[in-house]
N, C-alpha and C. Protein backbone atom coordinates (compact mmCIF):
# COMPACT_ATOMS: atom_id res chain seq x y z
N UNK A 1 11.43 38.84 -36.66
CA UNK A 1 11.43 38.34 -35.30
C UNK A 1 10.39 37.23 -35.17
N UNK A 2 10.79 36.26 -34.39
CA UNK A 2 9.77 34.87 -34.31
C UNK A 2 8.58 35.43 -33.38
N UNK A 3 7.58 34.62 -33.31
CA UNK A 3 6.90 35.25 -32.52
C UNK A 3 6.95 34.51 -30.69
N UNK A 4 7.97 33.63 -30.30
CA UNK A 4 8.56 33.42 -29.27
C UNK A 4 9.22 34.46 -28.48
N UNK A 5 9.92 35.54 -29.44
CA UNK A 5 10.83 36.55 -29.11
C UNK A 5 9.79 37.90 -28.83
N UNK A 6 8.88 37.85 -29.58
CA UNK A 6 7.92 38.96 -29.27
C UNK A 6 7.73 38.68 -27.44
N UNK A 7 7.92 40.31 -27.06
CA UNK A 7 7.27 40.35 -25.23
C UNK A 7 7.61 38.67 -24.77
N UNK A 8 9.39 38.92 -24.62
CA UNK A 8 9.92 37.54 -24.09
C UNK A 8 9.83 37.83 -22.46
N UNK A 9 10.12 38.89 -22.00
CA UNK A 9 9.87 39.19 -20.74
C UNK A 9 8.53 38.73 -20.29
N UNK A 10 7.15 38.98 -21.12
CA UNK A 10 6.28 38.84 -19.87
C UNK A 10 5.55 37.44 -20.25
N UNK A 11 6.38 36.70 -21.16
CA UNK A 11 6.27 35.36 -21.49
C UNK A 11 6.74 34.54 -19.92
N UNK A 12 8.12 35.18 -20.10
CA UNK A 12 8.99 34.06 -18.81
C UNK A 12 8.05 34.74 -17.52
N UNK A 13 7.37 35.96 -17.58
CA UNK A 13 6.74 36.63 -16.30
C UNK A 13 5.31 35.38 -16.13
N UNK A 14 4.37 35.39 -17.18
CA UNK A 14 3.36 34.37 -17.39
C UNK A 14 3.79 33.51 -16.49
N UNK A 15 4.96 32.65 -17.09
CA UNK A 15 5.48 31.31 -17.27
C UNK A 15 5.50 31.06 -15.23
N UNK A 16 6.25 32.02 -15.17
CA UNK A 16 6.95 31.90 -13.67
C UNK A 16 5.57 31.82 -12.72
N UNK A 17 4.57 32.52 -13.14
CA UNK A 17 3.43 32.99 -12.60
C UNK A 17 2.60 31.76 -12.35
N UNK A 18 2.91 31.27 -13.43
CA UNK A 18 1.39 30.02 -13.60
C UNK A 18 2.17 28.80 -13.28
N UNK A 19 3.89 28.47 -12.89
CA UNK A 19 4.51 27.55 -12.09
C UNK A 19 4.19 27.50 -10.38
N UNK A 20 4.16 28.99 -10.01
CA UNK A 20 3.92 29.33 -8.52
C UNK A 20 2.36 29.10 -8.59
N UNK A 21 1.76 29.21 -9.10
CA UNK A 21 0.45 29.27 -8.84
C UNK A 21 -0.54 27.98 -8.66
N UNK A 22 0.51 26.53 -9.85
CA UNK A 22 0.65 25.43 -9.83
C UNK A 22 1.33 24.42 -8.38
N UNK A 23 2.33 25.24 -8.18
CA UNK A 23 2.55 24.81 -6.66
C UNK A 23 1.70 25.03 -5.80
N UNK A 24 1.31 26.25 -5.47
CA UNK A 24 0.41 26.66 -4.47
C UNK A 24 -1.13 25.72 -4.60
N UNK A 25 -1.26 25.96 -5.49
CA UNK A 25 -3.02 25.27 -5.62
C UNK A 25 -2.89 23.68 -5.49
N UNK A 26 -1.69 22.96 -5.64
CA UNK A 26 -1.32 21.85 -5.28
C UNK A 26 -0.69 21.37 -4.21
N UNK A 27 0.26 22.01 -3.07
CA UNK A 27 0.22 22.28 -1.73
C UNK A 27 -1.07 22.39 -0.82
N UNK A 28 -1.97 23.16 -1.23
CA UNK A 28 -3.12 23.53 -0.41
C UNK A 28 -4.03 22.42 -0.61
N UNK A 29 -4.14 21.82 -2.02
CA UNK A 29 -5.46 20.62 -2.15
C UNK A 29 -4.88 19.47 -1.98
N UNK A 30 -3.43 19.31 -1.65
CA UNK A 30 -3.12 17.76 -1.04
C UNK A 30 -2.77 18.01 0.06
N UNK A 31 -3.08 16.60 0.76
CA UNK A 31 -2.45 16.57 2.36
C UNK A 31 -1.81 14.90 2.19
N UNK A 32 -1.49 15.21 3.51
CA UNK A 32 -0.79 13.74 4.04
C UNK A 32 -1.98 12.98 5.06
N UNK A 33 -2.17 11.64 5.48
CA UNK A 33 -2.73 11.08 6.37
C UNK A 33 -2.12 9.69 7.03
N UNK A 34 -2.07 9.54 7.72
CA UNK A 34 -1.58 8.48 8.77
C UNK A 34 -2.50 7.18 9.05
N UNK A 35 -2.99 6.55 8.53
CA UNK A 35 -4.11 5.58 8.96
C UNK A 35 -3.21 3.93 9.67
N UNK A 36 -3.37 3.98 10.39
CA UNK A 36 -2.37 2.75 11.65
C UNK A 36 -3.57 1.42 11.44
N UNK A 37 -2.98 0.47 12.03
CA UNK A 37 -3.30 -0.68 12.41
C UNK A 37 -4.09 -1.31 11.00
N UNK A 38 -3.38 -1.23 9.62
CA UNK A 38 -4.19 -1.78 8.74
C UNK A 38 -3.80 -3.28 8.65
N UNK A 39 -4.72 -4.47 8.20
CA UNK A 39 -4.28 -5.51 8.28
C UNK A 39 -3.53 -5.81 7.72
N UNK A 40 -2.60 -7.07 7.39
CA UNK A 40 -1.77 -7.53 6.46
C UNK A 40 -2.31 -9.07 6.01
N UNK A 41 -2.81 -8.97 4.80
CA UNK A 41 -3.21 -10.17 4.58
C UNK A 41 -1.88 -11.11 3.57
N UNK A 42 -2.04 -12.19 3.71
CA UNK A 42 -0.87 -13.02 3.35
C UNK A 42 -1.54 -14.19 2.38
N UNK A 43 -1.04 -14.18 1.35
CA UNK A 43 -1.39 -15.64 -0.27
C UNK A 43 -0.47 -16.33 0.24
N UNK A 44 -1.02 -17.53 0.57
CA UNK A 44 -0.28 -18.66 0.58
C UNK A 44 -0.43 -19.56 -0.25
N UNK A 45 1.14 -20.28 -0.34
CA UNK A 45 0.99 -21.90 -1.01
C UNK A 45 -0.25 -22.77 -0.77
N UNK A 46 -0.45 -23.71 -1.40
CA UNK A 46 -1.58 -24.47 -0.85
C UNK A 46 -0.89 -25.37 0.33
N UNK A 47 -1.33 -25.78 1.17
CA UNK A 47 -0.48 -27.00 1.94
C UNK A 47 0.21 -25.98 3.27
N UNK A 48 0.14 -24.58 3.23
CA UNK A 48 1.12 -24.03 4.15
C UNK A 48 -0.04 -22.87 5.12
N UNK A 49 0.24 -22.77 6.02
CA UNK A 49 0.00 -21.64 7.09
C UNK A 49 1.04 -20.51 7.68
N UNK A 50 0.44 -19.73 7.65
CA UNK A 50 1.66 -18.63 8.39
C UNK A 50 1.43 -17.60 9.58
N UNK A 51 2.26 -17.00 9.86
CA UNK A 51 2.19 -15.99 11.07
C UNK A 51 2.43 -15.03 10.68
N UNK A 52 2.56 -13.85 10.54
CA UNK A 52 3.30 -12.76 10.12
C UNK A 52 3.32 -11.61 11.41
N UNK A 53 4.51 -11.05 11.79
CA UNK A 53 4.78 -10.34 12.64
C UNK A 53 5.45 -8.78 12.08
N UNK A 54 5.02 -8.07 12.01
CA UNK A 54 3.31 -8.00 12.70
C UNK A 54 2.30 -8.02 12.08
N UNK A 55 1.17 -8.07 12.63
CA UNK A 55 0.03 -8.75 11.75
C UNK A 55 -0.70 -6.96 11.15
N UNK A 56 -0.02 -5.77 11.59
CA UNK A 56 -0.65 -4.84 11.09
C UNK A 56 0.62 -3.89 10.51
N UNK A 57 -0.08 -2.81 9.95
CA UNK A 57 1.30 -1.84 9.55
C UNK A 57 0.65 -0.75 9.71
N UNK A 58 1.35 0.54 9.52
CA UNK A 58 0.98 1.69 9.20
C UNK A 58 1.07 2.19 8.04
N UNK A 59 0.25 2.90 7.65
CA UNK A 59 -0.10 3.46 6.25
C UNK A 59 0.21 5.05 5.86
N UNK A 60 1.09 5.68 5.01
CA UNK A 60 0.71 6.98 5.12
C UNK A 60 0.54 6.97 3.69
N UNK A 61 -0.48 7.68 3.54
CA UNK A 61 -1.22 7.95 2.30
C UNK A 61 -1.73 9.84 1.94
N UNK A 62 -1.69 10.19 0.76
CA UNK A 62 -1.40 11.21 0.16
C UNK A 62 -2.78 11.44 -0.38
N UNK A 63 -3.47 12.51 -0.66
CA UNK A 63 -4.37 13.08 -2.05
C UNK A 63 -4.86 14.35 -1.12
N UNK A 64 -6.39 14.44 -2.06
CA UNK A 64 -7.34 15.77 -1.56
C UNK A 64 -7.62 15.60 -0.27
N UNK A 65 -8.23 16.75 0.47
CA UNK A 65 -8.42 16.98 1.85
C UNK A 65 -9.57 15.72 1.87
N UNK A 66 -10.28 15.93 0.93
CA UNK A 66 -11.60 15.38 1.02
C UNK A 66 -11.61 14.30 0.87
N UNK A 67 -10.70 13.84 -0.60
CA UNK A 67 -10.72 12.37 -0.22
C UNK A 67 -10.32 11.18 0.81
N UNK A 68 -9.65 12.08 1.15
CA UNK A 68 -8.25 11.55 2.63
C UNK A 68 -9.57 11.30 3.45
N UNK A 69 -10.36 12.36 3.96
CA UNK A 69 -11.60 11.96 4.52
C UNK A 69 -12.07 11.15 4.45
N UNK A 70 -12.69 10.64 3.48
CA UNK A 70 -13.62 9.47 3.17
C UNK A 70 -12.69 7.93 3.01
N UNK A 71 -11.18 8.01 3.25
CA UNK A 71 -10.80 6.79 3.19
C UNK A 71 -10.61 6.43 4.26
N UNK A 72 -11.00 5.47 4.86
CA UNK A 72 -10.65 4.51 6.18
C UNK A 72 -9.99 3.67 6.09
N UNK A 73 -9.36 2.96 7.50
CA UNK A 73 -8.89 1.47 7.55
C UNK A 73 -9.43 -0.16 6.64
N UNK A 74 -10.83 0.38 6.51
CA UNK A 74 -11.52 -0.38 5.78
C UNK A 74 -11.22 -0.64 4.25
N UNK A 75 -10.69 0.53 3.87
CA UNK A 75 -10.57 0.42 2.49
C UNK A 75 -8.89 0.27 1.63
N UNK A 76 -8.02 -0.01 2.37
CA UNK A 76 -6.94 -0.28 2.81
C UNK A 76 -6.80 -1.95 3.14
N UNK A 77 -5.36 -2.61 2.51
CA UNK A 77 -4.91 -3.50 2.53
C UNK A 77 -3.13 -3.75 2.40
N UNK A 78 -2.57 -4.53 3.26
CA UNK A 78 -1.00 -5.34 3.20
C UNK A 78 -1.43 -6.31 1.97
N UNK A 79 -0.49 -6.87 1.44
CA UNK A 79 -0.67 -7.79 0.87
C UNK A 79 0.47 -8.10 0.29
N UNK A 80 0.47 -9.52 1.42
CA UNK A 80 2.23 -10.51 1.20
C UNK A 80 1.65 -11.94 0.34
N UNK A 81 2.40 -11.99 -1.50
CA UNK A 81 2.32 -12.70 -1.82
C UNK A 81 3.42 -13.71 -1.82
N UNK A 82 3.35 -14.94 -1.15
CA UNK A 82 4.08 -16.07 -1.06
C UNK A 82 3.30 -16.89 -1.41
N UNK A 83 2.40 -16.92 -2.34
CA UNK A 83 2.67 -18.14 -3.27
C UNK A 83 3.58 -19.23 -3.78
N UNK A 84 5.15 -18.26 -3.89
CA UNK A 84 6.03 -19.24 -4.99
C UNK A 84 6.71 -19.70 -3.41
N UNK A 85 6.30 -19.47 -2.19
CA UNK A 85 7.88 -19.95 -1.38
C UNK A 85 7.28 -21.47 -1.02
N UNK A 86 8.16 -22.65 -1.31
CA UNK A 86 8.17 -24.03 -1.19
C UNK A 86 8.69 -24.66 0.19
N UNK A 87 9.19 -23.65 1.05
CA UNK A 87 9.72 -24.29 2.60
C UNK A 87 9.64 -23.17 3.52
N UNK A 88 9.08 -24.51 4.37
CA UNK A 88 8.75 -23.85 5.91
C UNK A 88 9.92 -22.88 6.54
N UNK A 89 9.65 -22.08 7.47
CA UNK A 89 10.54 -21.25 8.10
C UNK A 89 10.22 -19.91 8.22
N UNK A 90 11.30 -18.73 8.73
CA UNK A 90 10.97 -17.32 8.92
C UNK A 90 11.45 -16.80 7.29
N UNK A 91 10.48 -16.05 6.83
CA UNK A 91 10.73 -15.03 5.58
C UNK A 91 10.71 -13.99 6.07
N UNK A 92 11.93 -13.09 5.94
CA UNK A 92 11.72 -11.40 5.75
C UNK A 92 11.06 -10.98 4.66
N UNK A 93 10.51 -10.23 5.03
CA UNK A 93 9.57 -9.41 3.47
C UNK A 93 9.95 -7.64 3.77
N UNK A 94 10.75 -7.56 2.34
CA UNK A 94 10.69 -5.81 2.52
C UNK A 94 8.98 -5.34 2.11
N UNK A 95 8.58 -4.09 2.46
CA UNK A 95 7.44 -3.81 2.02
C UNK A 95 7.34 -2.63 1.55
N UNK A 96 6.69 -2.15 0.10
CA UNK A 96 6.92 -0.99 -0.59
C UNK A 96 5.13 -0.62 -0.30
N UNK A 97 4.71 0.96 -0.67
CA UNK A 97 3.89 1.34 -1.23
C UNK A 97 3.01 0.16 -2.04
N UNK A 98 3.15 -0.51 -3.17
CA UNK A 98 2.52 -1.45 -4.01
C UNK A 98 2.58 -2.67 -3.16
N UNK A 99 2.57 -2.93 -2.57
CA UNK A 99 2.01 -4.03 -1.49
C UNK A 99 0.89 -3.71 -0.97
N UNK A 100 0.29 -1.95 -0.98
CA UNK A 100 -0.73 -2.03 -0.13
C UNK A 100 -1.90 -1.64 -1.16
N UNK A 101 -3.40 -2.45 -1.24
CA UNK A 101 -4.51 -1.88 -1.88
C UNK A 101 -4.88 -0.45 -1.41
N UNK A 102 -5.32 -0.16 -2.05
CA UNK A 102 -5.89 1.49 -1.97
C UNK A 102 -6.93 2.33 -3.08
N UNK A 103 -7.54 2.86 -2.45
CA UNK A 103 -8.88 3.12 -3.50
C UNK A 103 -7.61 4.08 -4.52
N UNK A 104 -8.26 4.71 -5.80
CA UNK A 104 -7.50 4.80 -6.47
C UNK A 104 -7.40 6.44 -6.59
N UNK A 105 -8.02 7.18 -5.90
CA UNK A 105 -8.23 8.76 -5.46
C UNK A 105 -7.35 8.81 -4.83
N UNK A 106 -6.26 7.93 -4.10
CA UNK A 106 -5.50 8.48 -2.80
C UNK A 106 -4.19 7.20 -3.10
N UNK A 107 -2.56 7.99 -2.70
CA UNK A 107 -1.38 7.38 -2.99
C UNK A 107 -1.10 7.04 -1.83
N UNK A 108 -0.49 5.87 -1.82
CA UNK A 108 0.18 5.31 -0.46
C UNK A 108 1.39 5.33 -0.68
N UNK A 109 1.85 6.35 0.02
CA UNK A 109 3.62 6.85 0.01
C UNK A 109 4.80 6.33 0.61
N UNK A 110 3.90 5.81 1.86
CA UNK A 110 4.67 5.31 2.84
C UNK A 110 4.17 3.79 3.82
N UNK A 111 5.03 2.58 4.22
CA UNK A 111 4.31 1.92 5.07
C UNK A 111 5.21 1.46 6.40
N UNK A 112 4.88 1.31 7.28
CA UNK A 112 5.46 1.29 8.24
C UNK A 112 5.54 -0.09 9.18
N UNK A 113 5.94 -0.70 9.75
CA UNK A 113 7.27 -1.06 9.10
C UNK A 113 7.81 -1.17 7.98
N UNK A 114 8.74 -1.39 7.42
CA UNK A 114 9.15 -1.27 6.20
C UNK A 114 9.41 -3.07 6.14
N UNK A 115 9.51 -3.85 6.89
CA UNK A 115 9.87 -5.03 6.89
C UNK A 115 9.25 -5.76 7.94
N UNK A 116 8.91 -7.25 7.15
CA UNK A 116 8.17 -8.01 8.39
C UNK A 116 8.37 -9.47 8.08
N UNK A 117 8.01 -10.05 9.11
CA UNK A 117 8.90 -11.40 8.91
C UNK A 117 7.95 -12.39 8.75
N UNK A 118 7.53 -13.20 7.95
CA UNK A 118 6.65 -14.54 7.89
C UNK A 118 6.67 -15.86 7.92
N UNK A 119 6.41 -16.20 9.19
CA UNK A 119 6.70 -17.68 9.90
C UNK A 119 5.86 -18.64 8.84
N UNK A 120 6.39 -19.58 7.88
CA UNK A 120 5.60 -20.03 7.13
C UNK A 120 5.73 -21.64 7.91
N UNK A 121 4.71 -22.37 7.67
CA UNK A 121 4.17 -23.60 8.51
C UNK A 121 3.38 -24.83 7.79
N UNK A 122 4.47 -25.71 7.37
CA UNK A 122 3.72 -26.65 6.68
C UNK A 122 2.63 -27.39 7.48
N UNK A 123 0.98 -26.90 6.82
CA UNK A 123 -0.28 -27.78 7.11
C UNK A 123 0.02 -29.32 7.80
N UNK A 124 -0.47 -29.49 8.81
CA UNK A 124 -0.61 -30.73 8.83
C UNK A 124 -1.37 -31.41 8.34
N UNK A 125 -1.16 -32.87 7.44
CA UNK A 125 -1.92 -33.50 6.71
C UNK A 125 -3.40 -33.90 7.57
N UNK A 126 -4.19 -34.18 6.47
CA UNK A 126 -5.45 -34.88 6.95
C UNK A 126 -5.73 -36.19 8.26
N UNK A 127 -5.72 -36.58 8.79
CA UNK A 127 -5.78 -37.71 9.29
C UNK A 127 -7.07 -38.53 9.28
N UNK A 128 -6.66 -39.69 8.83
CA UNK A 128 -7.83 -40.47 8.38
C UNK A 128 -8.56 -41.51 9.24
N UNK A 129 -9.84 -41.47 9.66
CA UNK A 129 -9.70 -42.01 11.04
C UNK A 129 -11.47 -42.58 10.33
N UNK A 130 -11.93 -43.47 10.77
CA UNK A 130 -12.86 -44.39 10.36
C UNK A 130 -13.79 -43.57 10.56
N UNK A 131 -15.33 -43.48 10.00
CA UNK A 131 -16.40 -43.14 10.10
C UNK A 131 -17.77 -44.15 10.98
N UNK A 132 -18.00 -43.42 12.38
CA UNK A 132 -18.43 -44.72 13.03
C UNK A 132 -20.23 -44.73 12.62
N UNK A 133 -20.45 -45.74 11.75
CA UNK A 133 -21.90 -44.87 10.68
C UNK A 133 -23.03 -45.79 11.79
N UNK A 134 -22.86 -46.29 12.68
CA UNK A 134 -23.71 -46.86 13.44
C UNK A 134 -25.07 -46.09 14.21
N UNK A 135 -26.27 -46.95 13.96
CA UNK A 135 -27.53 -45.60 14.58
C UNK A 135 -28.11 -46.68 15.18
């Protein structure tokens, strides 16, 4: 007899034991948290300005009781890269989890809106206007 087959009963009994016990102790030491009004910061082209509506989102983020504690709005970020877009106008942006910074103790599961729109705005050039150097 292998020794797999030896006391197969209180193998799968163990087994079952230390799965429930794995749930439970992982149910109880994670929570969920809600942190609202985080900013959304936006990379732009050089040459361009934008709007983004809305300028905040909601955050729901995951880990320990404790760490959930110690994370704030502060430590939290949106982040819409449009770098590559070359013309002015409204962009939809879907928005996932990995759009938002986050310390690395705690998952961001969820963001709210899920979509936001970015009014992009070609800079107006310099205007060059004489220097009156007279004293």
């Amino acid at each position: 007899m292998k020794w797999w087959q030896k006391n197969l009963a209180l193998k799968v009994i163990a087994l079952v034991l230390a799965i429930m016990t794995w749930l439970y102790v992982n149910s109880v030491t994670s929570d969920w948290r809600t942190l609202e009004r985080i900013p959304v910061q936006v990379r732009l082209p050089v040459g361009f300005s934008a709007r983004v509506e809305p300028s905040t989102v909601d955050v729901v983020v995951r880990g320990a009781r404790e760490d959930l504690r110690q994370v704030g709005r502060q430590d939290l970020s949106a982040v819409l890269n449009l770098t590559r877009e070359t013309t002015a106008g409204p962009i939809a942006i879907k928005l996932s989890p990995d759009n938002v910074k986050h310390p690395p103790r705690v998952q961001v599961v969820e963001v709210r809106p899920g979509e936001l729109v970015a009014h992009l705005e070609a800079a107006a050039p310099p205007r060059n206007e004489p220097v009156n150097r007279e004293r």
